[in-house]
Protein backbone atom coordinates (compact mmCIF):
# COMPACT_ATOMS: atom_id res chain seq x y z
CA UNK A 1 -2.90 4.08 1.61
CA UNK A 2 -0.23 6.05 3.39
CA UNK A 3 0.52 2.81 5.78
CA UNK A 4 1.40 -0.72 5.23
CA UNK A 5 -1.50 -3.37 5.14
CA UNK A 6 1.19 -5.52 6.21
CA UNK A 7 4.81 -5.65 7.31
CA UNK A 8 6.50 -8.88 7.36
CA UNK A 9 10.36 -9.65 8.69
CA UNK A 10 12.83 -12.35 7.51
CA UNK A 11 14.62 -13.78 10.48
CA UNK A 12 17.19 -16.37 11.10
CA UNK A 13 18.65 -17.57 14.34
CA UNK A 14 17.01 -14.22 16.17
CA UNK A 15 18.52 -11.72 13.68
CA UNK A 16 16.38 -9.86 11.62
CA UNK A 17 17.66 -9.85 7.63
CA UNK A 18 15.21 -8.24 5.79
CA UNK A 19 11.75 -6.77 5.68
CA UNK A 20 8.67 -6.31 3.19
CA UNK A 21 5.47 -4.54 3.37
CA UNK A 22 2.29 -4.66 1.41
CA UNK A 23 -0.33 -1.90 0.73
CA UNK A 24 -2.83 -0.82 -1.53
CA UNK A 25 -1.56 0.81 -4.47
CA UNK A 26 -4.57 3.08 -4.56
CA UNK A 27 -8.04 3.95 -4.10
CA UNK A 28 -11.14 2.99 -6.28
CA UNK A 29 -10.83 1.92 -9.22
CA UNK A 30 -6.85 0.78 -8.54
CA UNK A 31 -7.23 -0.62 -4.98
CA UNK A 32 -7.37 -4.26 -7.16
CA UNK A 33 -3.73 -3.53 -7.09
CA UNK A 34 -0.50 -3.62 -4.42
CA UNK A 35 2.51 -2.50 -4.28
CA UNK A 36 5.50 -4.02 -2.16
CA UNK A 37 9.17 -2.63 -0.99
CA UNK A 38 11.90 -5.35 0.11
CA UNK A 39 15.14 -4.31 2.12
CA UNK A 40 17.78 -7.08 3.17
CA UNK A 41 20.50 -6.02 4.97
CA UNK A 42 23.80 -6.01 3.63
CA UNK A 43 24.87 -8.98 5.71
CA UNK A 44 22.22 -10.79 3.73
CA UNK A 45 23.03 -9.93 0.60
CA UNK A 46 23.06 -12.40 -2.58
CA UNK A 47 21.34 -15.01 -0.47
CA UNK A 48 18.01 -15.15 -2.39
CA UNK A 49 16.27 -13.61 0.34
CA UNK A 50 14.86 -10.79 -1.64
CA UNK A 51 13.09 -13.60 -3.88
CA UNK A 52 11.64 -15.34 -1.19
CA UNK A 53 10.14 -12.76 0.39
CA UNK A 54 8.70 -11.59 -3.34
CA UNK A 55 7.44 -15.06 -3.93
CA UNK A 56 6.08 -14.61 -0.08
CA UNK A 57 4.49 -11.48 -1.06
CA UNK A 58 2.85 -12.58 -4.20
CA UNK A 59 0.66 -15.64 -2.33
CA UNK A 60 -0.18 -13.01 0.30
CA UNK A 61 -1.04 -10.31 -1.77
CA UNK A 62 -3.34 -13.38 -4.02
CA UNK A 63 -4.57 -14.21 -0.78
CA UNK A 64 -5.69 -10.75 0.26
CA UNK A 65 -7.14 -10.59 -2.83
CA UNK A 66 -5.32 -8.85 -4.91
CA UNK A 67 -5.24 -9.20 -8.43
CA UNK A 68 -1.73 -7.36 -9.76
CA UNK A 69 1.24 -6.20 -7.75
């Protein structure tokens, strides 16, 4: 729980504007739950991208089975 289960990256046109990860919030009995940190750059900012990548997140994390974030 002290590393990412995943680390995704938003890019566009080879430039990398933001980043999430995903991990387990805890061990048993919490590891039903994830938590997630999203960084844009400042370049990117009010773009939506920080939405995007939440609404990414939340299929993965459903996906990985996860049942709250």
């Amino acid at each position: 729980m002290t590393k990412p289960d995943r680390t995704f990256v938003f890019e566009e046109d080879g430039e990398i504007l933001g980043t999430y990860y995903l991990k387990t919030n805890q061990d048993v009995p919490g590891k039903h739950v994830c938590n997630c940190g999203y960084m844009v750059t400042s370049a990117a900012r009010g773009r939506g991208l920080a939405q995007k990548m939440c609404l990414h997140s939340q299929g993965i994390a459903a996906e990985m089975g996860y049942r709250a974030m």
